[in-house]
PDB file of N, CA and C in Angstrom:
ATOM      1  N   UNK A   1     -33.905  -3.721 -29.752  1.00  0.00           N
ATOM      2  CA  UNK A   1     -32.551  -3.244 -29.889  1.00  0.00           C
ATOM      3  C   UNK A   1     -32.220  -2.238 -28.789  1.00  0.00           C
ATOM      4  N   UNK A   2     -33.139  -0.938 -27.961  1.00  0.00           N
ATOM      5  CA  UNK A   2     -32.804  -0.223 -27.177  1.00  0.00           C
ATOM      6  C   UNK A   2     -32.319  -0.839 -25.842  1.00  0.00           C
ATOM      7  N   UNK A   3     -33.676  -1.862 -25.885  1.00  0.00           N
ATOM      8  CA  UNK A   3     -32.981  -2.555 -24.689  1.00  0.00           C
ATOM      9  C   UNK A   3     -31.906  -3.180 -24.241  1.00  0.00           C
ATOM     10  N   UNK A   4     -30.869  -4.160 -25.346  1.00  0.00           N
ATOM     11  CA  UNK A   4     -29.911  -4.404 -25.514  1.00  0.00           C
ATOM     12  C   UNK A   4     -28.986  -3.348 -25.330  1.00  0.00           C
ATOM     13  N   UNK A   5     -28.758  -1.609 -26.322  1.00  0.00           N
ATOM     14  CA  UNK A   5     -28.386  -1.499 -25.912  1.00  0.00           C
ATOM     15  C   UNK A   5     -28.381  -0.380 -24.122  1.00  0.00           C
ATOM     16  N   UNK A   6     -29.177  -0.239 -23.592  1.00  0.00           N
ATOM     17  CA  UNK A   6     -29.634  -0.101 -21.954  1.00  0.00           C
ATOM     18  C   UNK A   6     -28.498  -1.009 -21.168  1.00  0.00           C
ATOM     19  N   UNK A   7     -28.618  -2.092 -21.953  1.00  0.00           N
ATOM     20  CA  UNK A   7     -27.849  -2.909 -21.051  1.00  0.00           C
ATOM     21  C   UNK A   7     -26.507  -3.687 -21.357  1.00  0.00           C
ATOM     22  N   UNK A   8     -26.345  -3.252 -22.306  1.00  0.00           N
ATOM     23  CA  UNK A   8     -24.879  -3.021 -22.627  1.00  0.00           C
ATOM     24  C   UNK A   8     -24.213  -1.460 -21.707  1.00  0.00           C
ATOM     25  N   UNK A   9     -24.722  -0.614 -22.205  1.00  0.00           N
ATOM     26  CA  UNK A   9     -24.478   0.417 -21.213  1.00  0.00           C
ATOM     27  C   UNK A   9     -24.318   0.705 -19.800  1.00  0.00           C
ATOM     28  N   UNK A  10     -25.598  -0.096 -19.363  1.00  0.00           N
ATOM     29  CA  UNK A  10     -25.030  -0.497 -17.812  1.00  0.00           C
ATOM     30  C   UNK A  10     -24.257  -1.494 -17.019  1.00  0.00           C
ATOM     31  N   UNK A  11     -23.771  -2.419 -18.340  1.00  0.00           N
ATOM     32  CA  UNK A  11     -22.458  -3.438 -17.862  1.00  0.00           C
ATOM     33  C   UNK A  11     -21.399  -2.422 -17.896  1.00  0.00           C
ATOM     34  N   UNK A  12     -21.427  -1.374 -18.747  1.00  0.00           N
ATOM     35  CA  UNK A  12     -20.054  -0.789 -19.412  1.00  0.00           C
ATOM     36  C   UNK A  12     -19.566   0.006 -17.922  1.00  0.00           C
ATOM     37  N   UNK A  13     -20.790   0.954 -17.207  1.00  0.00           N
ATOM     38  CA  UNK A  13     -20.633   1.687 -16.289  1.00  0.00           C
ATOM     39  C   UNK A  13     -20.491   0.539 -15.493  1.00  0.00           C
ATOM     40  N   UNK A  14     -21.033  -0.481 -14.971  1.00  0.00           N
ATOM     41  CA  UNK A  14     -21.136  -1.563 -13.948  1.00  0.00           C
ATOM     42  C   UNK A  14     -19.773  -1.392 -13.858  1.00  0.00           C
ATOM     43  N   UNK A  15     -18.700  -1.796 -14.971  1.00  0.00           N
ATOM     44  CA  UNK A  15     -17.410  -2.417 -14.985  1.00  0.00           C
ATOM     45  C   UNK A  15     -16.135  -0.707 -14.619  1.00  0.00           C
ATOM     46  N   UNK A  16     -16.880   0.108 -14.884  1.00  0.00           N
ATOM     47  CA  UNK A  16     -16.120   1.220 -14.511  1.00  0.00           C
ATOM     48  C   UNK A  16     -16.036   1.133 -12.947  1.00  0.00           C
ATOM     49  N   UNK A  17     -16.935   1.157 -12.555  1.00  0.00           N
ATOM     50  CA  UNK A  17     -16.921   1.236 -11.374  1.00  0.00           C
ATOM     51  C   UNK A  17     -16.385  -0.025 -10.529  1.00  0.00           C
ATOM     52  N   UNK A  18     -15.873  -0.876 -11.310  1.00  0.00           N
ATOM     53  CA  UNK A  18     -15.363  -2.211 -10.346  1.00  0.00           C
ATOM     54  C   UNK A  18     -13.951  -2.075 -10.213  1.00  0.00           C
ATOM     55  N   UNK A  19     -13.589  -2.733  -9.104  1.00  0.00           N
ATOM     56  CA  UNK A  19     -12.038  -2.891  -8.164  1.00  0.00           C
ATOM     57  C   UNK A  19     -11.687  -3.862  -8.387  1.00  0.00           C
ATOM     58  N   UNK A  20     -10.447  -3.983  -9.614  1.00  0.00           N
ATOM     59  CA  UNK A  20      -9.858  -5.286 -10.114  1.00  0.00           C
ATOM     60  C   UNK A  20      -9.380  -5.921  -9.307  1.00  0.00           C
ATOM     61  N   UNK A  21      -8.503  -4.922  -8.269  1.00  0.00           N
ATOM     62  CA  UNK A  21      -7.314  -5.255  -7.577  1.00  0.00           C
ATOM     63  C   UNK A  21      -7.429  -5.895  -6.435  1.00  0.00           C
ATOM     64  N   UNK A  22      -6.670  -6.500  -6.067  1.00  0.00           N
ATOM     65  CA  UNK A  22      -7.285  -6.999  -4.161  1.00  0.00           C
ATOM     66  C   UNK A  22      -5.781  -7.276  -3.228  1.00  0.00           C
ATOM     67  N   UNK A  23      -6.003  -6.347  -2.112  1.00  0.00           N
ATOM     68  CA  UNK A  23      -5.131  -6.081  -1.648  1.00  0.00           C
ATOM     69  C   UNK A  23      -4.801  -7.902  -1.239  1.00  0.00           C
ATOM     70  N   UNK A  24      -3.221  -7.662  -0.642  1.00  0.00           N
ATOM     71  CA  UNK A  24      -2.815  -9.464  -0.297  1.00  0.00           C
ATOM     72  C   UNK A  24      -2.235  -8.868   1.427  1.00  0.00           C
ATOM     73  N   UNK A  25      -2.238 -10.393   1.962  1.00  0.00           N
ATOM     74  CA  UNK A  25      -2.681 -10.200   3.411  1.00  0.00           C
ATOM     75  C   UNK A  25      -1.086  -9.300   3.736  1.00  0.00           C
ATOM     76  N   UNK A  26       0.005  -9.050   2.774  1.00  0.00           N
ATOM     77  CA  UNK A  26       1.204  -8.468   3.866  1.00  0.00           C
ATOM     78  C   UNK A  26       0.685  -7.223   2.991  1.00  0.00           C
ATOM     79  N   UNK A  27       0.398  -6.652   2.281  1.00  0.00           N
ATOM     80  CA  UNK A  27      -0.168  -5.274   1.473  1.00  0.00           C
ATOM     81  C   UNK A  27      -0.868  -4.632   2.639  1.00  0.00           C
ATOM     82  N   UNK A  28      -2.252  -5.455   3.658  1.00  0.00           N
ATOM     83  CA  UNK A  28      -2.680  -5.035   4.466  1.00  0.00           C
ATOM     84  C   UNK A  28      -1.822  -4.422   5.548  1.00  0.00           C
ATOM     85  N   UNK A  29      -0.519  -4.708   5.670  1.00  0.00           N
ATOM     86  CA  UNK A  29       0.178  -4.049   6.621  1.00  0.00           C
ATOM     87  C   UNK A  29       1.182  -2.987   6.239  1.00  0.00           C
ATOM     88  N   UNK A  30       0.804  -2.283   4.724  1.00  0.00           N
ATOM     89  CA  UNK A  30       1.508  -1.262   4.324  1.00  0.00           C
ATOM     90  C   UNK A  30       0.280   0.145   4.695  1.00  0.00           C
ATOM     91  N   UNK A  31       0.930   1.107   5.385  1.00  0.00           N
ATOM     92  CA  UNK A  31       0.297   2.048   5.419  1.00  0.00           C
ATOM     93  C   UNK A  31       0.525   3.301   3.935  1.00  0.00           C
ATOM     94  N   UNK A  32      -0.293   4.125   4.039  1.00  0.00           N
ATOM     95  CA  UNK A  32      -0.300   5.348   2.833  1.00  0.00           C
ATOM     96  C   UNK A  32       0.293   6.576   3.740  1.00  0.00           C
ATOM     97  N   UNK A  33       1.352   6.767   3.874  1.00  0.00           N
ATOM     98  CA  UNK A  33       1.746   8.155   4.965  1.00  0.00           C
ATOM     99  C   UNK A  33       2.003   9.355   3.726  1.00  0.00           C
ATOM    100  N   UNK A  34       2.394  10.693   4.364  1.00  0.00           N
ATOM    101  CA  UNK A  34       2.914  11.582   3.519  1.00  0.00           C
ATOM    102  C   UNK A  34       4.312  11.940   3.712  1.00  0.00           C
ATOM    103  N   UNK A  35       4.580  12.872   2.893  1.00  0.00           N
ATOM    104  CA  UNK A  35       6.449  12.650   3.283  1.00  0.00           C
ATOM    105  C   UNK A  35       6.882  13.374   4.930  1.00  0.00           C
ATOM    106  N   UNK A  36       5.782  14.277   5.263  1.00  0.00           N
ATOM    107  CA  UNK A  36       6.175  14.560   5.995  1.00  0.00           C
ATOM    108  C   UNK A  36       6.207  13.903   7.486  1.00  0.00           C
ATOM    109  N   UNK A  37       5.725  12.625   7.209  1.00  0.00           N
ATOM    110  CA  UNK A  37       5.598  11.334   7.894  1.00  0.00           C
ATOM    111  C   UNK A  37       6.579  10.497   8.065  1.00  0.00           C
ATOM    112  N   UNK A  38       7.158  10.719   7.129  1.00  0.00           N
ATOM    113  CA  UNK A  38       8.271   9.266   6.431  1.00  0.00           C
ATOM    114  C   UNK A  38      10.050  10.306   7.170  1.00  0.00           C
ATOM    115  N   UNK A  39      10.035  10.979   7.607  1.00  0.00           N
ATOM    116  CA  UNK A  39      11.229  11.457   7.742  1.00  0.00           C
ATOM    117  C   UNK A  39      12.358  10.910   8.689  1.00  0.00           C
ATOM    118  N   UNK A  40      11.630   9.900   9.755  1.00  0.00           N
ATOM    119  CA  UNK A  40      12.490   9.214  10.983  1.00  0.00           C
ATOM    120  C   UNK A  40      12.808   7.605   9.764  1.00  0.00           C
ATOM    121  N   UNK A  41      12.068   7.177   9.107  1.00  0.00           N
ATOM    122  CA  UNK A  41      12.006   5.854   8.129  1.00  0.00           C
ATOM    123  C   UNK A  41      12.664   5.730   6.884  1.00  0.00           C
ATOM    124  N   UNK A  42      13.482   4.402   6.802  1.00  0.00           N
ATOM    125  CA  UNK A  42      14.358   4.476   5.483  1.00  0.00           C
ATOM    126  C   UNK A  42      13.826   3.933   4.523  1.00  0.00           C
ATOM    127  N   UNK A  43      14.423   4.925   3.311  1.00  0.00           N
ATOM    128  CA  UNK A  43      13.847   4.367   2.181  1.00  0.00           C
ATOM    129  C   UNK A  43      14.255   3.449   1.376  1.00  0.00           C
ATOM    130  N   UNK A  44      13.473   2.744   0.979  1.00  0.00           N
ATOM    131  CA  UNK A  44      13.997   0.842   0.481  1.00  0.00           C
ATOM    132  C   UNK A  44      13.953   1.514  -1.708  1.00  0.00           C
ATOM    133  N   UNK A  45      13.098   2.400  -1.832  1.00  0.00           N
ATOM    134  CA  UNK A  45      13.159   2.454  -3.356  1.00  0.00           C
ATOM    135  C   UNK A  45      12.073   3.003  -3.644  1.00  0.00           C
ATOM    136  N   UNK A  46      11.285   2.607  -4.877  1.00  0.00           N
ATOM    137  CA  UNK A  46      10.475   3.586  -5.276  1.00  0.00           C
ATOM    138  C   UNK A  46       9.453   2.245  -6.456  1.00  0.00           C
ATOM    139  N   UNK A  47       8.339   2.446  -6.521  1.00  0.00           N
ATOM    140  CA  UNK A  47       7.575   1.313  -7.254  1.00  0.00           C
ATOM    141  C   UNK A  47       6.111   2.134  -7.887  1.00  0.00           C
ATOM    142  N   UNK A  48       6.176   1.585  -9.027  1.00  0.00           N
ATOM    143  CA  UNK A  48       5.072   2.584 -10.215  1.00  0.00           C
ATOM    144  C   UNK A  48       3.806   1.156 -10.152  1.00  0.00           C
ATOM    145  N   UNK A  49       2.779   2.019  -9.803  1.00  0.00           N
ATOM    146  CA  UNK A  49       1.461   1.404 -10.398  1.00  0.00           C
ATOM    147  C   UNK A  49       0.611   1.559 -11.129  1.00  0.00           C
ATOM    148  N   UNK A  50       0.008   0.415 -11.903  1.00  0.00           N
ATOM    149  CA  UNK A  50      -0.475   0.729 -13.974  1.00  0.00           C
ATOM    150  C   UNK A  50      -1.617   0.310 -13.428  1.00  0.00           C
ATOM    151  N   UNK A  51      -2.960   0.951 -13.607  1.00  0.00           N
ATOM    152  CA  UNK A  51      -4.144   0.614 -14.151  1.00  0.00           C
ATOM    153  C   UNK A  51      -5.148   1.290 -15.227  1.00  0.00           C
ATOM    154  N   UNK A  52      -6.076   0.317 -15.636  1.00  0.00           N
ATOM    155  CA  UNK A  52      -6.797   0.891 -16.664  1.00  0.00           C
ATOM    156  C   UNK A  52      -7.673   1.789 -16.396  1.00  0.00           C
ATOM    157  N   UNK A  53      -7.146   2.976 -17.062  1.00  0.00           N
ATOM    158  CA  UNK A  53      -8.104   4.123 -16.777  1.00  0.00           C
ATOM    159  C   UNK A  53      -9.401   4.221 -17.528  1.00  0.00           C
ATOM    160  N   UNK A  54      -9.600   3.414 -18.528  1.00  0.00           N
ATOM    161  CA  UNK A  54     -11.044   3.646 -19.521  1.00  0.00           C
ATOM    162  C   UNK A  54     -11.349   2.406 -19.225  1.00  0.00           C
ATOM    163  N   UNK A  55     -12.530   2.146 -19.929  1.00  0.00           N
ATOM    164  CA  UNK A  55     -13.420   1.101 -20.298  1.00  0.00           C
ATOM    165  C   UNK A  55     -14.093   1.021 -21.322  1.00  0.00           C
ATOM    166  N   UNK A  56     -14.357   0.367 -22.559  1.00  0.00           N
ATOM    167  CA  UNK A  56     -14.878   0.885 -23.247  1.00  0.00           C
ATOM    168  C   UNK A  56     -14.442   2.580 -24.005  1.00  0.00           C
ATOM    169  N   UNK A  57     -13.550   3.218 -23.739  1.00  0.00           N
ATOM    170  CA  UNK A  57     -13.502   3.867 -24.341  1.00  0.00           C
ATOM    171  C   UNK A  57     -14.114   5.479 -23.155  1.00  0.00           C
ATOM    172  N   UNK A  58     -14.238   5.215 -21.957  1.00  0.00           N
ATOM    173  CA  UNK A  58     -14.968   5.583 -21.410  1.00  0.00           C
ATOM    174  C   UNK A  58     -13.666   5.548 -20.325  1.00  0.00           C
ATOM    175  N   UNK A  59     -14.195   6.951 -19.300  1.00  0.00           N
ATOM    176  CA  UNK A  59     -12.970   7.221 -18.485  1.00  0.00           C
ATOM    177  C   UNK A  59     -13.404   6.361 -16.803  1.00  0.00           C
ATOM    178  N   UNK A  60     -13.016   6.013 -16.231  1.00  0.00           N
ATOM    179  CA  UNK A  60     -13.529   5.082 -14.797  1.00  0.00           C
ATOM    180  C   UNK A  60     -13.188   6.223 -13.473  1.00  0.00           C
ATOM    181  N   UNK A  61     -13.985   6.401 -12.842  1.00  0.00           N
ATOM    182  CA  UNK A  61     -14.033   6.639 -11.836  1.00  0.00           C
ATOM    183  C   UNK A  61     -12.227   7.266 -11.371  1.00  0.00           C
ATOM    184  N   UNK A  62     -12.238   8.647 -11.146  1.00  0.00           N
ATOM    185  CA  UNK A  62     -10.793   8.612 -10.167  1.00  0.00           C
ATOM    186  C   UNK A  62     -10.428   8.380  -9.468  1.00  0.00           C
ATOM    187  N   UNK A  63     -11.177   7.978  -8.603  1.00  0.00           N
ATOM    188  CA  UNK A  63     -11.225   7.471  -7.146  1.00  0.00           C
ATOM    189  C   UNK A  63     -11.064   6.205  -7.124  1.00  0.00           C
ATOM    190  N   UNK A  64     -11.516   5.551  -7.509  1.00  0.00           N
ATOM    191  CA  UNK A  64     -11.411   4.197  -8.271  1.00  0.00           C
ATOM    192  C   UNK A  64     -10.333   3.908  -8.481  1.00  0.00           C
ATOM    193  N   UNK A  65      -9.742   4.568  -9.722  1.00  0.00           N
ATOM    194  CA  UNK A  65      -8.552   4.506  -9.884  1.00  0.00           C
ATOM    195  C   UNK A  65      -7.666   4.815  -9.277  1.00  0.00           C
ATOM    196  N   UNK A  66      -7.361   5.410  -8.072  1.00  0.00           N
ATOM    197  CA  UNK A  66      -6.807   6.226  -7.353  1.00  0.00           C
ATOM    198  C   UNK A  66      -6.783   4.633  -6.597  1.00  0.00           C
ATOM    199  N   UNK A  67      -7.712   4.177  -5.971  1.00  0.00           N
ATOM    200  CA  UNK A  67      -7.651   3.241  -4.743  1.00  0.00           C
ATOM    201  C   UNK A  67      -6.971   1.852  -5.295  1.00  0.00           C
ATOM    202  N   UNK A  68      -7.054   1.626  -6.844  1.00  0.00           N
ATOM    203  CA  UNK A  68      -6.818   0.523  -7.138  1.00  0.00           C
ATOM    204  C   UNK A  68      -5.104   0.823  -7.279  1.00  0.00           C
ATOM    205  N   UNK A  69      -4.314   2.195  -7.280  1.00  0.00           N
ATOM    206  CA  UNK A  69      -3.118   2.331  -7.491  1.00  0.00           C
ATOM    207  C   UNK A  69      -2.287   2.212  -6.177  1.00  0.00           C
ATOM    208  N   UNK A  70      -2.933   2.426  -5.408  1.00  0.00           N
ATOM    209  CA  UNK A  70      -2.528   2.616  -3.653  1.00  0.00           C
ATOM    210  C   UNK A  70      -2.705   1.326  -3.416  1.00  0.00           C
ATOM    211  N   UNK A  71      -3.844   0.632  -3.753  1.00  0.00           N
ATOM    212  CA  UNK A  71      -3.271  -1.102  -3.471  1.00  0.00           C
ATOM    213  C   UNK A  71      -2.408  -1.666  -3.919  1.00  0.00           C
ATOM    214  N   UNK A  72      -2.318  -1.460  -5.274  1.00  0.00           N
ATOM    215  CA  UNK A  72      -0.899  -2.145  -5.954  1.00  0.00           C
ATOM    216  C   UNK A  72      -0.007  -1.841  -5.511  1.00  0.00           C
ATOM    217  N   UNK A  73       0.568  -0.618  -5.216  1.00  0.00           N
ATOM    218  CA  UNK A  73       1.613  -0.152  -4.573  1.00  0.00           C
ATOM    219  C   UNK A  73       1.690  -0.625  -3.391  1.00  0.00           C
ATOM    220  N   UNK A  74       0.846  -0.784  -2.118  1.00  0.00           N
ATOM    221  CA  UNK A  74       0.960  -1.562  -0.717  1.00  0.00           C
ATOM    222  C   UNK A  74       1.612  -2.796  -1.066  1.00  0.00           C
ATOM    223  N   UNK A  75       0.996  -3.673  -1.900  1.00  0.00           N
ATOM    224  CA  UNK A  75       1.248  -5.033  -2.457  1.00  0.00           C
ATOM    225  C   UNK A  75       2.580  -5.187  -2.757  1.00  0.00           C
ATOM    226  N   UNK A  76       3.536  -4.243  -3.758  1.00  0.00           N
ATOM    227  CA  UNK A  76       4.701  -4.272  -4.106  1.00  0.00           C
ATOM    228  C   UNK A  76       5.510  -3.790  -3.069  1.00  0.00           C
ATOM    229  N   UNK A  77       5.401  -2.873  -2.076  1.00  0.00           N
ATOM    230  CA  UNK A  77       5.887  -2.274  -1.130  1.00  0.00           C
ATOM    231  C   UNK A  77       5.971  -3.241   0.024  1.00  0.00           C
ATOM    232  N   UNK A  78       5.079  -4.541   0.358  1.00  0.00           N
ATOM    233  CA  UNK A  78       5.199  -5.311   1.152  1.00  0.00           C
ATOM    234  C   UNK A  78       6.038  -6.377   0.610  1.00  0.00           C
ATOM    235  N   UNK A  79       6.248  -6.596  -0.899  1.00  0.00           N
ATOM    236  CA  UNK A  79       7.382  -7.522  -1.435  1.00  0.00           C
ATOM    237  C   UNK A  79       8.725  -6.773  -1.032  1.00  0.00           C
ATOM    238  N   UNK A  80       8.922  -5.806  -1.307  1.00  0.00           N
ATOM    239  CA  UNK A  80       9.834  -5.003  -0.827  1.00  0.00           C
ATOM    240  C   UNK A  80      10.407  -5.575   0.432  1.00  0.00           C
ATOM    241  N   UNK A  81       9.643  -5.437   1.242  1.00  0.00           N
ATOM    242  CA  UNK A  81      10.037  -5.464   2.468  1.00  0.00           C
ATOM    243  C   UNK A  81       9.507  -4.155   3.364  1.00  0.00           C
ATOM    244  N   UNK A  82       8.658  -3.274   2.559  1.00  0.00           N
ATOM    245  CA  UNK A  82       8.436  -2.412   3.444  1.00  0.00           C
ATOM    246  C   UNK A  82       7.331  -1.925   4.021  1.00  0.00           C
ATOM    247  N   UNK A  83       6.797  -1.106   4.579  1.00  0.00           N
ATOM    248  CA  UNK A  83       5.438  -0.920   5.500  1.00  0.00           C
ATOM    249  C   UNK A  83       4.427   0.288   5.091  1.00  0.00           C
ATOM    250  N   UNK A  84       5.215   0.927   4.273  1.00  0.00           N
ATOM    251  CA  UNK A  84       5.234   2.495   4.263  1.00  0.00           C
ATOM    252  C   UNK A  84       5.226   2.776   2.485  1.00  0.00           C
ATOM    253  N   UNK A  85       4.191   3.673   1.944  1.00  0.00           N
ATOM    254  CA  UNK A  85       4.480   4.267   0.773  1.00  0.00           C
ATOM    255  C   UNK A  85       3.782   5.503   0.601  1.00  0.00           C
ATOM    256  N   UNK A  86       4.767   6.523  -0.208  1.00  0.00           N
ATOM    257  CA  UNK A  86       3.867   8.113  -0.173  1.00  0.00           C
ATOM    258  C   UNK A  86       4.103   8.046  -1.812  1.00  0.00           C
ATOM    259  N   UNK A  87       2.647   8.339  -2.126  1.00  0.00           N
ATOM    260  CA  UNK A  87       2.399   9.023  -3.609  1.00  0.00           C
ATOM    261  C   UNK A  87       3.690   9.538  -4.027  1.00  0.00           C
ATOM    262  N   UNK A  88       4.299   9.912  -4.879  1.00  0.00           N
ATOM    263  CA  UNK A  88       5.112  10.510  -5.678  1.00  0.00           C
ATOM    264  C   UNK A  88       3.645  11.135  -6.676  1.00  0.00           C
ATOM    265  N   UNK A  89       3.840  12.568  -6.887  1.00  0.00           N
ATOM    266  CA  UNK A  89       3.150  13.541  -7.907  1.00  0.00           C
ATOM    267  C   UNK A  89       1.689  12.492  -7.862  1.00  0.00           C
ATOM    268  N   UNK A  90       1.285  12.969  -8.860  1.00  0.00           N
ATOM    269  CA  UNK A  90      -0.385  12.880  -9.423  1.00  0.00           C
ATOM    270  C   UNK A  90      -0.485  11.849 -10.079  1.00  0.00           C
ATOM    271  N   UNK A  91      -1.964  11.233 -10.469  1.00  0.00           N
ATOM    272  CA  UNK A  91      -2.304   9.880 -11.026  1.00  0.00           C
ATOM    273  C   UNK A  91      -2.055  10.550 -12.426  1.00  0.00           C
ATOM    274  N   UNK A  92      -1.419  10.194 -13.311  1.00  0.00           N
ATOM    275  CA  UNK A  92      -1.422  10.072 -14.783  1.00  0.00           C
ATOM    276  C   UNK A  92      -1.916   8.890 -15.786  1.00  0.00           C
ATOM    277  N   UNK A  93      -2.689   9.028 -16.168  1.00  0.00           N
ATOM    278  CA  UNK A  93      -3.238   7.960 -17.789  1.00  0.00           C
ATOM    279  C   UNK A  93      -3.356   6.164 -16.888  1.00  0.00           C
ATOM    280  N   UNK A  94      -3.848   6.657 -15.351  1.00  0.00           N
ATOM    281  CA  UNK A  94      -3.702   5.417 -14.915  1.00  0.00           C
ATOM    282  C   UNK A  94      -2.148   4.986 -14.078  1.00  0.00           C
ATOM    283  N   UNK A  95      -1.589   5.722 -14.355  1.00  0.00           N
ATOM    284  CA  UNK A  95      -0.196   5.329 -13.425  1.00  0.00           C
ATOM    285  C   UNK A  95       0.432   6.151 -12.270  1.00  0.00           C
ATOM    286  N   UNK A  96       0.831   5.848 -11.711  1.00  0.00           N
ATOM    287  CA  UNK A  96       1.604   6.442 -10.664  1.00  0.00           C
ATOM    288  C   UNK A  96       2.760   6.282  -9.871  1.00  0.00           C
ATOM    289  N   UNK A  97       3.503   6.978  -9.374  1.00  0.00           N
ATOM    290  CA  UNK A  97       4.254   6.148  -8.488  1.00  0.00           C
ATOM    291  C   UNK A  97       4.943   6.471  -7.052  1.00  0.00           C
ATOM    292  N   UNK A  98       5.582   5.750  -6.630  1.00  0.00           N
ATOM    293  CA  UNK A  98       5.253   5.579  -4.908  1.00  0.00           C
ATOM    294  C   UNK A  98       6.616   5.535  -4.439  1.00  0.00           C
ATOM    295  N   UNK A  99       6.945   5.902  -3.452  1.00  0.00           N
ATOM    296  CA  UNK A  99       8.277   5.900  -3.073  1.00  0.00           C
ATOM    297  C   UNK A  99       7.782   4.700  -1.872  1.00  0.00           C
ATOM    298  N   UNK A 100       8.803   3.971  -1.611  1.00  0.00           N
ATOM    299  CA  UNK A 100       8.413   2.798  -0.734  1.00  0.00           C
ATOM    300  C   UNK A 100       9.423   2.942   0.674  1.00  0.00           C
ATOM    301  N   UNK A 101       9.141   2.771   2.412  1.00  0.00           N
ATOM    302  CA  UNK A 101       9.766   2.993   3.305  1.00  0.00           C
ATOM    303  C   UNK A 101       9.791   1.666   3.898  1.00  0.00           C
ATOM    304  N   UNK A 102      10.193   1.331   4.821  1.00  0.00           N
ATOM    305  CA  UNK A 102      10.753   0.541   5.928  1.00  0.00           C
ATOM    306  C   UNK A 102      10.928   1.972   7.488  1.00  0.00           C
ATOM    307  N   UNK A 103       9.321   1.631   8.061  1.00  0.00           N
ATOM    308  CA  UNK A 103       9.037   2.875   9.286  1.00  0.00           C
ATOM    309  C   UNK A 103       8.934   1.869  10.636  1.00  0.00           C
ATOM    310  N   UNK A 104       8.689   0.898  10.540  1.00  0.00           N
ATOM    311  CA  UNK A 104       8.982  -0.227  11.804  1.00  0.00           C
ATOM    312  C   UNK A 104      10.086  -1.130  11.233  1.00  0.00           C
ATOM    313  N   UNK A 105      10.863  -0.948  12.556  1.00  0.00           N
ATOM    314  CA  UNK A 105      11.921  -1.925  12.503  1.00  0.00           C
ATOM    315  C   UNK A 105      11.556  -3.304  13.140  1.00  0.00           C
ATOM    316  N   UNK A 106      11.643  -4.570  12.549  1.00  0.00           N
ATOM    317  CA  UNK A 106      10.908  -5.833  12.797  1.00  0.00           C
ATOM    318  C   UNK A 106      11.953  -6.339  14.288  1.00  0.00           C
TER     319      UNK A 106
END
């Protein structure tokens, strides 16, 4: 039985630590700037990203979570139409959100 659970336990952490998300090839061409970056670039809107902050009951990595919110946001920000997104405030319960730019003109 210990062993079972050993290794239930280390799927649980295994899975904390995994990156659901995967950036898509126009996401790759959204950069992460800060506002004080974004000031010559117009702004197209603003887009919130949801991920799961637990596992099991168990909190995942912030960083983690942090990277998997900045991809989603590139991802939606390149549907947009735009190149450019700065954090808006702090990661909360897994969410966040992003103000989205247009900083190269095509």
């Amino acid at each position: 039985m210990r062993i079972k659970s050993l290794i239930l336990v280390a799927a649980v952490l295994g899975l904390m630590a995994c990156s659901w998300v995967k950036l898509t090839p126009s996401g790759e061409k959204v950069r992460v700037l800060s506002d004080a970056e974004v000031a010559h670039c117009k702004k197209l809107g603003k887009t919130t990203a949801n991920v799961t902050n637990k596992v099991a009951g168990l909190e995942r990595k912030e960083k983690i979570v942090q990277e998997n919110l900045e991809v989603l946001a590139r991802n939606a920000a390149a549907e947009m139409g735009g190149d450019t997104i700065v954090p808006i405030g702090l990661v909360q319960g897994g969410q966040q959100t992003f103000n989205v730019y247009r900083c190269i003109e095509p």
